[in-house]
PDB file of N, CA and C in Angstrom:
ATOM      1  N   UNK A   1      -1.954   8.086   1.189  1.00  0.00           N
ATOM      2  CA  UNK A   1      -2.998   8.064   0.189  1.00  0.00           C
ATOM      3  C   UNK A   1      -2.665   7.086  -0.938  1.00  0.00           C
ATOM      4  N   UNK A   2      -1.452   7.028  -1.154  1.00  0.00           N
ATOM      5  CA  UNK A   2      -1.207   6.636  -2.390  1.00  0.00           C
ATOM      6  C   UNK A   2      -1.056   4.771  -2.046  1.00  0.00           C
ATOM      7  N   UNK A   3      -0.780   4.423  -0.974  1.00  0.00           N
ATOM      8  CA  UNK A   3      -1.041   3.079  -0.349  1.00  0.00           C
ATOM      9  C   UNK A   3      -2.552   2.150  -0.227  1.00  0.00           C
ATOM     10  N   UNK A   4      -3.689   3.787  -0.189  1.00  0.00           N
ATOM     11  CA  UNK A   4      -5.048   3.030  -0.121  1.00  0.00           C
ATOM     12  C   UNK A   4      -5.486   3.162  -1.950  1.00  0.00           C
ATOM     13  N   UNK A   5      -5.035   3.866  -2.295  1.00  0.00           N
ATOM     14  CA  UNK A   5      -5.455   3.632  -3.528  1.00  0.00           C
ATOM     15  C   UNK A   5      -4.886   2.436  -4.154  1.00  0.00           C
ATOM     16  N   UNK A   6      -3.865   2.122  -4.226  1.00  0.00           N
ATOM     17  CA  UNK A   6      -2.872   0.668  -4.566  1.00  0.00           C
ATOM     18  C   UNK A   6      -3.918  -0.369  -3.624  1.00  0.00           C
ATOM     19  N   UNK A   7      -4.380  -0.563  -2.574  1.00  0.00           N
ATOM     20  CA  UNK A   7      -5.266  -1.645  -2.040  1.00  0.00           C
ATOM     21  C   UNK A   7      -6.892  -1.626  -2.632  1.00  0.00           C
ATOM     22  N   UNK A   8      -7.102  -0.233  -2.699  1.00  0.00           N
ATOM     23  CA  UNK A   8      -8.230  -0.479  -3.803  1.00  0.00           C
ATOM     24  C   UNK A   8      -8.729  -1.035  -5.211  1.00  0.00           C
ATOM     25  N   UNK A   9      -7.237  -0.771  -5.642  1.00  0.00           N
ATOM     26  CA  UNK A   9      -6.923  -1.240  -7.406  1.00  0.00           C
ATOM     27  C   UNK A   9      -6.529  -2.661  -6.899  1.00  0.00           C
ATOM     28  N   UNK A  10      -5.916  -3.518  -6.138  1.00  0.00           N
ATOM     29  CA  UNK A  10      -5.554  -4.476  -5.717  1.00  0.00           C
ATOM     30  C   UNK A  10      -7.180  -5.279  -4.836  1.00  0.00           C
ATOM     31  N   UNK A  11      -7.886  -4.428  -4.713  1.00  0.00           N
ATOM     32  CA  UNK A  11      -8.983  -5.561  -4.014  1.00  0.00           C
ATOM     33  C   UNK A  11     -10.578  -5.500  -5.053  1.00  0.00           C
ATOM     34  N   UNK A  12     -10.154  -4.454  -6.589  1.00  0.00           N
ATOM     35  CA  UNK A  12     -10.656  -4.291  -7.380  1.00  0.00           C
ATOM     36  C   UNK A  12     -11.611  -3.461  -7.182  1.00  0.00           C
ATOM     37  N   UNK A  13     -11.795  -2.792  -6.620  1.00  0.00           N
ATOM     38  CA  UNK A  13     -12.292  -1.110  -5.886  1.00  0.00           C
ATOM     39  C   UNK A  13     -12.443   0.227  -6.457  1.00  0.00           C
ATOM     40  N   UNK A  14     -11.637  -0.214  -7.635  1.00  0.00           N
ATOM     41  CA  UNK A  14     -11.329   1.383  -7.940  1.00  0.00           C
ATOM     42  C   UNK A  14     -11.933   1.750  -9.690  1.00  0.00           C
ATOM     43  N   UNK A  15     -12.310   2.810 -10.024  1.00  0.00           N
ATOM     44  CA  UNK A  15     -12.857   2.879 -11.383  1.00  0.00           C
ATOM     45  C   UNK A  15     -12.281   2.476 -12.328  1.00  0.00           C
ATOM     46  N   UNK A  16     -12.454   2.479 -13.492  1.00  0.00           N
ATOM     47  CA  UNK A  16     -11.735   2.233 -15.001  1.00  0.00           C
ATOM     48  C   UNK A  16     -10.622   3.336 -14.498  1.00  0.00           C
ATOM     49  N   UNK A  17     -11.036   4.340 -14.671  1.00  0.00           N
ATOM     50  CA  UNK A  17      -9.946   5.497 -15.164  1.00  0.00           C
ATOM     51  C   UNK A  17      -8.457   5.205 -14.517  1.00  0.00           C
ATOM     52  N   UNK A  18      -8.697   5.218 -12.633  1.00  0.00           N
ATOM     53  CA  UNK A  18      -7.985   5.173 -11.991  1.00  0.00           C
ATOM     54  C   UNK A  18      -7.353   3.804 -11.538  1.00  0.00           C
ATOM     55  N   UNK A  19      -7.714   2.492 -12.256  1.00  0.00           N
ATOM     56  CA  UNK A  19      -7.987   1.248 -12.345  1.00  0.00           C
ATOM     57  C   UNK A  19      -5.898   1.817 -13.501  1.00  0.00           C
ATOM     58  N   UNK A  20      -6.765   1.976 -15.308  1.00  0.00           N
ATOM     59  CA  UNK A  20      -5.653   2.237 -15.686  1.00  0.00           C
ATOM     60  C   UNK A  20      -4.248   3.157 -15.406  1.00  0.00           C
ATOM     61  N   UNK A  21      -4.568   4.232 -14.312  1.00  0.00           N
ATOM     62  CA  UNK A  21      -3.663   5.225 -14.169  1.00  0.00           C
ATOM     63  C   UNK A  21      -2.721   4.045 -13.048  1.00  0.00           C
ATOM     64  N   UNK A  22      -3.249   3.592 -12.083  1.00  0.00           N
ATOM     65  CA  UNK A  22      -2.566   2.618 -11.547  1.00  0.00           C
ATOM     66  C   UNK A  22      -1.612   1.726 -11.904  1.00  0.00           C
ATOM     67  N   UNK A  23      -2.265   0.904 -12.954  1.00  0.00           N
ATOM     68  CA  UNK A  23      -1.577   0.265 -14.186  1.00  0.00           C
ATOM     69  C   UNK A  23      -0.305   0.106 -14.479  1.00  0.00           C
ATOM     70  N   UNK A  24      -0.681   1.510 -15.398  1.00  0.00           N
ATOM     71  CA  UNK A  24       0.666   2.362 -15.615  1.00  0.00           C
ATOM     72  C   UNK A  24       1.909   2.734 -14.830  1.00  0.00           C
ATOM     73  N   UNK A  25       1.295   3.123 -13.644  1.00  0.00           N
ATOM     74  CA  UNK A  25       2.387   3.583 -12.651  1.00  0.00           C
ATOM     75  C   UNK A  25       2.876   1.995 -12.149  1.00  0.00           C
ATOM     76  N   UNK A  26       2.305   1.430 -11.840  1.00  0.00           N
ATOM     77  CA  UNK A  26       3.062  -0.128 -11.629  1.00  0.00           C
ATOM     78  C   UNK A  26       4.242  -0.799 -12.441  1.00  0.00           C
ATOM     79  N   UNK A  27       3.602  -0.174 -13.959  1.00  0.00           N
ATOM     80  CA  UNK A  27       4.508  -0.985 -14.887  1.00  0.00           C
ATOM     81  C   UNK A  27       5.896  -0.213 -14.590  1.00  0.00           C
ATOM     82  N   UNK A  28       6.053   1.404 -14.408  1.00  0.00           N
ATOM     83  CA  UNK A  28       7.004   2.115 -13.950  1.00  0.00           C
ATOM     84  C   UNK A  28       7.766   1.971 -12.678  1.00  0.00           C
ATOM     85  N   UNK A  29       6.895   1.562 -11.529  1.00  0.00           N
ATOM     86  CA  UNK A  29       7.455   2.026  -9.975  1.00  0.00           C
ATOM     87  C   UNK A  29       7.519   0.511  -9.892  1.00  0.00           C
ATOM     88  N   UNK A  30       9.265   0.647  -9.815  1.00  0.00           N
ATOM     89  CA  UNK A  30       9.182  -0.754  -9.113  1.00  0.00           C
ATOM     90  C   UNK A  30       8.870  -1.218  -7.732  1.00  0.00           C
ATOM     91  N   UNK A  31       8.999  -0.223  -6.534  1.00  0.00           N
ATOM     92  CA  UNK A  31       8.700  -0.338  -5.581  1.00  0.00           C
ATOM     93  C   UNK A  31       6.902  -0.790  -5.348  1.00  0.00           C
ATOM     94  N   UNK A  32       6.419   0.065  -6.037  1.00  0.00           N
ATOM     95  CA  UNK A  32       5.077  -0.131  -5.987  1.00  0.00           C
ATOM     96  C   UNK A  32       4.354  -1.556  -6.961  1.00  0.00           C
ATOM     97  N   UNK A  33       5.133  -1.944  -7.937  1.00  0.00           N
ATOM     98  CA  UNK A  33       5.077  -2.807  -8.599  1.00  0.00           C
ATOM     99  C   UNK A  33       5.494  -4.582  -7.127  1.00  0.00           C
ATOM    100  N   UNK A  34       6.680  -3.982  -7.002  1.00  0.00           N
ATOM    101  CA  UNK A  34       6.732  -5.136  -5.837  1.00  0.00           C
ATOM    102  C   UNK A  34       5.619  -5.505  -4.712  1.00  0.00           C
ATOM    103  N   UNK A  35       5.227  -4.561  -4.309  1.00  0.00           N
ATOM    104  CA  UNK A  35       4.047  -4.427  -2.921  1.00  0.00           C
ATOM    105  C   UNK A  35       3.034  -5.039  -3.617  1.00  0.00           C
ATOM    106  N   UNK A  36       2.544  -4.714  -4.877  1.00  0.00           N
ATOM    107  CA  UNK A  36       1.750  -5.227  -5.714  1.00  0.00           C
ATOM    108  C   UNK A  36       1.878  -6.191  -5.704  1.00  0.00           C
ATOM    109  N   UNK A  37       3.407  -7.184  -6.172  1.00  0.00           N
ATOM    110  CA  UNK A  37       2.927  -8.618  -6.293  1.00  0.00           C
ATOM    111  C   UNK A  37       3.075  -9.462  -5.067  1.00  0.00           C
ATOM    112  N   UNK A  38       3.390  -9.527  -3.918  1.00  0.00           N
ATOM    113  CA  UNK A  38       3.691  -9.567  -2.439  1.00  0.00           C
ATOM    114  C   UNK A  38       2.264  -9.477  -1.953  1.00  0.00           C
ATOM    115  N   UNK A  39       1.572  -8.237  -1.932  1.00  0.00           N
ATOM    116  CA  UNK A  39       0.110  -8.672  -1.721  1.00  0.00           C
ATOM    117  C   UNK A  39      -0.758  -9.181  -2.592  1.00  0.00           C
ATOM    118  N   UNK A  40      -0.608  -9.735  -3.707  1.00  0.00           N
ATOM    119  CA  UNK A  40      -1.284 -10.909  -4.535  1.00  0.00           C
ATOM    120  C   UNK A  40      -1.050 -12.281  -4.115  1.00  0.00           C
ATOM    121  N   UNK A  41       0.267 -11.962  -4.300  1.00  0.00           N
ATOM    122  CA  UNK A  41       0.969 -13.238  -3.979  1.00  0.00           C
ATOM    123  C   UNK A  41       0.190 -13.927  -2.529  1.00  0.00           C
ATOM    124  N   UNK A  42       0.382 -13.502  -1.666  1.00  0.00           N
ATOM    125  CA  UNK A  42      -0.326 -13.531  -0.047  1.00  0.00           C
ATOM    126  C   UNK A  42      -1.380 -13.968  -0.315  1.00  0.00           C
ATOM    127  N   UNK A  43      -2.433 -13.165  -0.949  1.00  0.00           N
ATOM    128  CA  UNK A  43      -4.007 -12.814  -1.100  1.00  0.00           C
ATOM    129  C   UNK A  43      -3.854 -14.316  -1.695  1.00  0.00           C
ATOM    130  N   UNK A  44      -3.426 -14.782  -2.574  1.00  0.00           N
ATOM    131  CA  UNK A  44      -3.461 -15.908  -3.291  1.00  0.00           C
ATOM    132  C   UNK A  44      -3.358 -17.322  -2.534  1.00  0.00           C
ATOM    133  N   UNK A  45      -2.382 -17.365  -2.040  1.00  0.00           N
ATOM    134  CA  UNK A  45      -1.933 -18.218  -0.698  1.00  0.00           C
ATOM    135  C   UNK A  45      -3.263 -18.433  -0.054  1.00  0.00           C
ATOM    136  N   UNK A  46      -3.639 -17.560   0.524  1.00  0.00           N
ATOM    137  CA  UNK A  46      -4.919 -17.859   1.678  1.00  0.00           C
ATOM    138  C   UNK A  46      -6.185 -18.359   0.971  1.00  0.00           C
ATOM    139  N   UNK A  47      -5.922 -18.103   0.078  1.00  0.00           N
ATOM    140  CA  UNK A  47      -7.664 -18.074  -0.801  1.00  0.00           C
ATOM    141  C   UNK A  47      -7.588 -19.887  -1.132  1.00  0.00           C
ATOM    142  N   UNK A  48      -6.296 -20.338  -1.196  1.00  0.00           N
ATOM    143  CA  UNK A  48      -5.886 -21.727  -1.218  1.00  0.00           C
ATOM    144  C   UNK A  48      -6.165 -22.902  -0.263  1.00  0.00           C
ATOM    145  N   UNK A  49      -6.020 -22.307   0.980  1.00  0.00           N
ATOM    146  CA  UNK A  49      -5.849 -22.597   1.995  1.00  0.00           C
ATOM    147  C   UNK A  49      -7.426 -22.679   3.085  1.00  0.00           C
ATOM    148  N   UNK A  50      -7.656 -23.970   3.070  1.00  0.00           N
ATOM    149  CA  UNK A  50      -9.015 -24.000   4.516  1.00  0.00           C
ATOM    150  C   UNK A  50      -8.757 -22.841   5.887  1.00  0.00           C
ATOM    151  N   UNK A  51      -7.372 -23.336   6.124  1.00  0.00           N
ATOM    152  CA  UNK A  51      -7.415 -22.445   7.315  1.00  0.00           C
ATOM    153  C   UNK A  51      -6.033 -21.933   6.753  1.00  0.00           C
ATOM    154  N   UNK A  52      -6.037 -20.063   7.154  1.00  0.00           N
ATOM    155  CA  UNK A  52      -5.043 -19.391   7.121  1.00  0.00           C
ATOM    156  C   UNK A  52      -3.603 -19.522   7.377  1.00  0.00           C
ATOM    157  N   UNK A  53      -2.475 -19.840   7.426  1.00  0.00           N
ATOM    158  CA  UNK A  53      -0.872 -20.307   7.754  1.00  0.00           C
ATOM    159  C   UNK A  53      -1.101 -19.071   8.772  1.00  0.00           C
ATOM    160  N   UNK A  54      -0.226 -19.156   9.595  1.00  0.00           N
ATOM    161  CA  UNK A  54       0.047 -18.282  10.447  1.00  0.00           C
ATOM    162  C   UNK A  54       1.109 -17.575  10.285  1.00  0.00           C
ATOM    163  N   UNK A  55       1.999 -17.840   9.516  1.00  0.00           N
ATOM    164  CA  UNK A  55       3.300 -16.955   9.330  1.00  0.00           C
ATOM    165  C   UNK A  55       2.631 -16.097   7.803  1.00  0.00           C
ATOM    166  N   UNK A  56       1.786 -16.506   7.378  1.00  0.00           N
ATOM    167  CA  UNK A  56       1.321 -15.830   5.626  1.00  0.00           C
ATOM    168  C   UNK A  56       0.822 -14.928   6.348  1.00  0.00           C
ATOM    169  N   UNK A  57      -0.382 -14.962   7.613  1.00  0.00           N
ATOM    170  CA  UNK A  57      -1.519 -13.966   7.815  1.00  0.00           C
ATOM    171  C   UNK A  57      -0.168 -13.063   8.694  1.00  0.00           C
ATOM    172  N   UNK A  58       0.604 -13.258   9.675  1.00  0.00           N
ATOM    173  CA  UNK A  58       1.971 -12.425  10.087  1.00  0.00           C
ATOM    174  C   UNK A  58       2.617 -11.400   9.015  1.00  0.00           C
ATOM    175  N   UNK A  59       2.464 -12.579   7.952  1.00  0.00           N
ATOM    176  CA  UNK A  59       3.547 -11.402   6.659  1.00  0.00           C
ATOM    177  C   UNK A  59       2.544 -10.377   6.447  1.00  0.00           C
ATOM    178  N   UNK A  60       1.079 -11.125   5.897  1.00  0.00           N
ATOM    179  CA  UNK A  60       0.324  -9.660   5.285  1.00  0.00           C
ATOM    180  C   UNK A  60       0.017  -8.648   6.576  1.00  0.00           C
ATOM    181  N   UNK A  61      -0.241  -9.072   7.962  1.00  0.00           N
ATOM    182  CA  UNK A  61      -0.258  -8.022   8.616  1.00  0.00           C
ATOM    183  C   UNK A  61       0.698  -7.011   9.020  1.00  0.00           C
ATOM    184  N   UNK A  62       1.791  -7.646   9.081  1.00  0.00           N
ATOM    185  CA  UNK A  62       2.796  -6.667   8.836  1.00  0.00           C
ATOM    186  C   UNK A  62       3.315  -5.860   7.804  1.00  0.00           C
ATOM    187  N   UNK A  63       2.915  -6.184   6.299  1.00  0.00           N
ATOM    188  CA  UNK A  63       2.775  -5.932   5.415  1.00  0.00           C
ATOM    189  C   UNK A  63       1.923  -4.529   5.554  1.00  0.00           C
ATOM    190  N   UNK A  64       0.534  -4.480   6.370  1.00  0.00           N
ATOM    191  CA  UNK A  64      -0.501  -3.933   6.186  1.00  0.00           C
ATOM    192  C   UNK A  64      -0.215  -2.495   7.552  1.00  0.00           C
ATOM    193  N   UNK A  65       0.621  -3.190   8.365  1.00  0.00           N
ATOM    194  CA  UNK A  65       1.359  -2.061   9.441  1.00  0.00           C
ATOM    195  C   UNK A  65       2.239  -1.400   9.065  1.00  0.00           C
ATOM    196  N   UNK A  66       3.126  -1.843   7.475  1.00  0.00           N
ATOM    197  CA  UNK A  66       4.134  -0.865   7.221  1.00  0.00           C
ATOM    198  C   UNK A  66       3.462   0.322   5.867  1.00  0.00           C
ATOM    199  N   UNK A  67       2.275  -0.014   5.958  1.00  0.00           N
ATOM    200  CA  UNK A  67       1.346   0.827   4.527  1.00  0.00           C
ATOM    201  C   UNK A  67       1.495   1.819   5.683  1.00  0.00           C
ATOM    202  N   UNK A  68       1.015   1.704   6.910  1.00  0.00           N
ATOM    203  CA  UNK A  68       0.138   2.670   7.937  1.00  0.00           C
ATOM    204  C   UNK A  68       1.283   3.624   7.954  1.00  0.00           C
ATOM    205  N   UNK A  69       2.474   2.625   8.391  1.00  0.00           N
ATOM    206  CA  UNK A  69       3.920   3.670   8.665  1.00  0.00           C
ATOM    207  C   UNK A  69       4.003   4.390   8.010  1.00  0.00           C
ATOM    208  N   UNK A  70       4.358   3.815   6.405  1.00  0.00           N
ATOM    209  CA  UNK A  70       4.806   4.978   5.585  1.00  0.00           C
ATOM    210  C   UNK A  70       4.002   5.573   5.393  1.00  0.00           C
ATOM    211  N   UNK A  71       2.685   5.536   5.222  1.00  0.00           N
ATOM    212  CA  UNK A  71       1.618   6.826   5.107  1.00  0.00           C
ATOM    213  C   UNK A  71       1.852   7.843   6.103  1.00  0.00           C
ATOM    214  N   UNK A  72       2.234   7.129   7.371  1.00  0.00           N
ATOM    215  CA  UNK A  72       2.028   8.115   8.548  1.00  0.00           C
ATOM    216  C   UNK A  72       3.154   9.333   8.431  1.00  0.00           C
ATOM    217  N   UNK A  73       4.317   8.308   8.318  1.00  0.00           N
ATOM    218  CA  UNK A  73       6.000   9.064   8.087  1.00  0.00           C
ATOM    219  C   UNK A  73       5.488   9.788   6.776  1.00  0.00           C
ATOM    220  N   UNK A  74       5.091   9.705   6.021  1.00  0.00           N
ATOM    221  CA  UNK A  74       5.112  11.019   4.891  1.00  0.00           C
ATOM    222  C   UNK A  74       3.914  12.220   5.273  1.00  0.00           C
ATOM    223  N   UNK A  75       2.980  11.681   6.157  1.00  0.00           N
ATOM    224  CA  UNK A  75       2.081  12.797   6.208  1.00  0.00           C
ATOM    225  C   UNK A  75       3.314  14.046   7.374  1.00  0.00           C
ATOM    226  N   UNK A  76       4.082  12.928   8.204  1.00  0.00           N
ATOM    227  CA  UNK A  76       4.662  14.056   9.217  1.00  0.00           C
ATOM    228  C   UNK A  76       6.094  14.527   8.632  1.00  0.00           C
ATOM    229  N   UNK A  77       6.253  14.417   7.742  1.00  0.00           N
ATOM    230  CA  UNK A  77       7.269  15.325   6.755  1.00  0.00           C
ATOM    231  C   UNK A  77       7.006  16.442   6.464  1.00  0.00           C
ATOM    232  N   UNK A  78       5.495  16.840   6.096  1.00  0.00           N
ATOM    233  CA  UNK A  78       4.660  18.109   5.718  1.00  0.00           C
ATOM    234  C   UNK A  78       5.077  19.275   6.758  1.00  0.00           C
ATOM    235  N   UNK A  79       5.333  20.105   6.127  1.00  0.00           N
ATOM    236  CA  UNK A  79       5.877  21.061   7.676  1.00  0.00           C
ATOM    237  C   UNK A  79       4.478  21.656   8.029  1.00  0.00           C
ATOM    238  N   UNK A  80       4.615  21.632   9.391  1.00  0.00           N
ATOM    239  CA  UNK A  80       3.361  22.250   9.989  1.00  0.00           C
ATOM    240  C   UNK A  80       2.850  23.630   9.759  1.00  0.00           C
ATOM    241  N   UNK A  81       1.931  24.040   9.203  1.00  0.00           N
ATOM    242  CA  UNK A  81       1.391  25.276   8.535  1.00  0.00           C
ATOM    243  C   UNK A  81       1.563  26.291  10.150  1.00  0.00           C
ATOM    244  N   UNK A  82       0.942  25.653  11.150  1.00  0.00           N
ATOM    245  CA  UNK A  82       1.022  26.578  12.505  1.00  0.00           C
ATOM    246  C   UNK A  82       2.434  26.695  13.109  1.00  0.00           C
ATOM    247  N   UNK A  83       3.335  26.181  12.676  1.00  0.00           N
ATOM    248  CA  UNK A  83       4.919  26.172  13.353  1.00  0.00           C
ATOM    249  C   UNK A  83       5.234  27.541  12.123  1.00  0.00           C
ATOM    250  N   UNK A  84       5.774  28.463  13.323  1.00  0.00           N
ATOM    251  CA  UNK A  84       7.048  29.539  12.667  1.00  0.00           C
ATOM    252  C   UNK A  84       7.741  28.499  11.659  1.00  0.00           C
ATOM    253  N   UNK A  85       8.462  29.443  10.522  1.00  0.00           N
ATOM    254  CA  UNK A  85       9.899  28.759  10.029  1.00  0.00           C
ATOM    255  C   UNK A  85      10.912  28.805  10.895  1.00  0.00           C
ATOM    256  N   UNK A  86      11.751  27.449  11.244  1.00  0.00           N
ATOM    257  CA  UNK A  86      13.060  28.031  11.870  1.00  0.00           C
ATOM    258  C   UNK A  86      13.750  28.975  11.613  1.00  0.00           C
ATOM    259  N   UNK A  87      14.188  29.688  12.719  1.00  0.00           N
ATOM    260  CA  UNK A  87      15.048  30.600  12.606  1.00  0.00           C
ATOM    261  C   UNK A  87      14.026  32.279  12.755  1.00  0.00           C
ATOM    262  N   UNK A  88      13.130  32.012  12.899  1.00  0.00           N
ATOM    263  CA  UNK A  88      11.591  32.933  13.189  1.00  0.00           C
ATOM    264  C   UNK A  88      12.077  33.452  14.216  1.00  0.00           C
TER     265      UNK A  88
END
């Protein structure tokens, strides 16, 4: 979740409110602050460019396969509500 909201505030998508709450957390998270400028940076590149580089459109898609990962890897951290606790 917290990956599509960062591409929304990044593709200018997102309201005032949550526009500034973003902001904020950028100026704090450096991790998220980095992804931030990495996909500008990219976004910027191409918008330059007649035809796309092929290693830029490689970076952002892979870029855009490791949002999926880590979204995916944190949703399956959640312990499953229908699994017993170990040791059940």
């Amino acid at each position: 979740m917290v990956a599509r909201v960062l591409q929304k505030y990044l593709d200018g998508e997102t309201d005032e409110v949550t526009a500034r709450r973003v902001v904020v957390h950028l100026e704090d998270c450096r991790r998220c602050g980095l992804e931030a400028s990495v996909y500008q940076e990219i976004r910027s590149a191409l918008a330059r460019r007649a035809e796309p580089d092929v290693d830029a459109v490689a970076r952002l898609t892979a870029f855009g396969r490791s949002l999926v990962r880590d979204e995916q890897g944190r949703a399956g951290d959640e312990p499953d509500s229908a699994s017993p606790p170990a040791g059940a």
